[in-house]
C-alpha atoms as a PDB file:
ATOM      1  CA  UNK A   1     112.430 108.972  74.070  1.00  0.00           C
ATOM      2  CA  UNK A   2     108.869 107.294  74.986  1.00  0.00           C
ATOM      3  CA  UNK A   3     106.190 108.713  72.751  1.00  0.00           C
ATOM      4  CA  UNK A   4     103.770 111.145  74.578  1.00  0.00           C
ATOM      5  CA  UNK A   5     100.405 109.099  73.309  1.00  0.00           C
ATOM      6  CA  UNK A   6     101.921 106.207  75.520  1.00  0.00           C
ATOM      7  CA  UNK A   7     103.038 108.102  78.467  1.00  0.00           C
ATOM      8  CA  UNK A   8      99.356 109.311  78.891  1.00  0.00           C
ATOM      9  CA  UNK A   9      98.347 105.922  79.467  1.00  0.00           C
ATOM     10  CA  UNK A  10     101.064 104.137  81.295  1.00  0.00           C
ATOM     11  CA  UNK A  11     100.150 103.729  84.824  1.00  0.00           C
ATOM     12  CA  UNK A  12     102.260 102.173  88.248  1.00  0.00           C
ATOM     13  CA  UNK A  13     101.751  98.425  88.576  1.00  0.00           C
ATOM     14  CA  UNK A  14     101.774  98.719  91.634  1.00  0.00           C
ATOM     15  CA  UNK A  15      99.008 101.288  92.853  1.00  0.00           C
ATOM     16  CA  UNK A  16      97.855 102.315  89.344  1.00  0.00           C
ATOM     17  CA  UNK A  17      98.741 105.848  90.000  1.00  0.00           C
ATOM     18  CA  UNK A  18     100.285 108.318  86.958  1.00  0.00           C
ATOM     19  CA  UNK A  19     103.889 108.145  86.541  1.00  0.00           C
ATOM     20  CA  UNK A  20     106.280 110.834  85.185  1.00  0.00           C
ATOM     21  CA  UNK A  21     109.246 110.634  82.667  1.00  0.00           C
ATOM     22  CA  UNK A  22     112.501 111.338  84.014  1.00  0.00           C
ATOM     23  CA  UNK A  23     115.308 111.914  81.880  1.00  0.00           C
ATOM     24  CA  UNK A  24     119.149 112.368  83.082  1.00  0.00           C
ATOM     25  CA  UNK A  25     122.209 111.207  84.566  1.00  0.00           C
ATOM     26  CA  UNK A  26     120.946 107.899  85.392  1.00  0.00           C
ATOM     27  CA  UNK A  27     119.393 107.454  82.561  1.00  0.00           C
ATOM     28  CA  UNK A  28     115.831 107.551  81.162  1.00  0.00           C
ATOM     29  CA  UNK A  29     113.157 105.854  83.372  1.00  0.00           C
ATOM     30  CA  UNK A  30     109.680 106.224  84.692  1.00  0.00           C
ATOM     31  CA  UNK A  31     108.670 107.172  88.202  1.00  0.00           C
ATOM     32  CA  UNK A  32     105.862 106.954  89.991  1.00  0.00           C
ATOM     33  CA  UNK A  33     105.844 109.547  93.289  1.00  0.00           C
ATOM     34  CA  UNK A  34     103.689 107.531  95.337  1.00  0.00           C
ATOM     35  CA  UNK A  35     105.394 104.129  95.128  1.00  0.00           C
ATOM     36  CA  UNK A  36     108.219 106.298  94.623  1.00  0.00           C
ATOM     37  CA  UNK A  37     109.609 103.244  92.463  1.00  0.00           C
ATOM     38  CA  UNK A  38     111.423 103.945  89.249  1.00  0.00           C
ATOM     39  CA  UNK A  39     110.879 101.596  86.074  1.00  0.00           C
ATOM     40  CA  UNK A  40     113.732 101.129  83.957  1.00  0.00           C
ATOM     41  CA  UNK A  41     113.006 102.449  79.593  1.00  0.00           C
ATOM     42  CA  UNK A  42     115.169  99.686  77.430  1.00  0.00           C
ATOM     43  CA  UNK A  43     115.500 100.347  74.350  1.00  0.00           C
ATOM     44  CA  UNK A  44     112.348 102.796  73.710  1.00  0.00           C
ATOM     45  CA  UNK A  45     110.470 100.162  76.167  1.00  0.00           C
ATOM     46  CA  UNK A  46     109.437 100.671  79.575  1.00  0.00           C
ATOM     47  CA  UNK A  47     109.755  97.928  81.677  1.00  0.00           C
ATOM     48  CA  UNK A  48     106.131  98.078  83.986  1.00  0.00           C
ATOM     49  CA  UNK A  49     107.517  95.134  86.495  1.00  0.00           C
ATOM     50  CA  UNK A  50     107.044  96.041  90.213  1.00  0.00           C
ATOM     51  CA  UNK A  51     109.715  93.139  90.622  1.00  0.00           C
ATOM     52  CA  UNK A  52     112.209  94.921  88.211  1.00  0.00           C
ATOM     53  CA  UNK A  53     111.577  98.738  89.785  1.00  0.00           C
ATOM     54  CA  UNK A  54     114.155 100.398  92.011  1.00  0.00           C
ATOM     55  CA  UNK A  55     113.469 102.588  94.733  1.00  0.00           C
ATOM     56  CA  UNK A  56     114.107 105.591  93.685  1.00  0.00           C
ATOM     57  CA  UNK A  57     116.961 105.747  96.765  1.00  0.00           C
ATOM     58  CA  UNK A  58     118.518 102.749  94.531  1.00  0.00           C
ATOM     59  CA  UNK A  59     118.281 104.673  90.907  1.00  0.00           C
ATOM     60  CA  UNK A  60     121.230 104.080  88.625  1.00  0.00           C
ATOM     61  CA  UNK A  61     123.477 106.648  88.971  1.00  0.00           C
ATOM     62  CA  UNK A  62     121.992 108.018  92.165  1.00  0.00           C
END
């Protein structure tokens, strides 16, 4: 699980809006609703690429 203190600051790449943590099924990730991209947490480390985000129509396990 990604530590609160860091969520607070983590923003999108892409349009350097606030994204949300989103644990389930398809794993743990972070999504941002107005890129509606979703960026990939490996290993306790989010992975902030807009080249490496899925749409969030292309989530894994979706």
């Amino acid at each position: 699980m990604i530590d609160e203190d860091l969520l607070a600051i983590l923003a999108c790449p892409q349009c350097k809006g606030p994204v949300r943590l989103e644990i389930g099924e398809k794993g743990e990730g972070l999504v941002c609703a107005a890129c509606r991209l979703w960026y990939e947490i490996r290993d306790g480390i989010p992975v902030m690429l807009v080249e490496k985000a899925l749409p969030l129509s292309e989530e894994p396990g979706s």
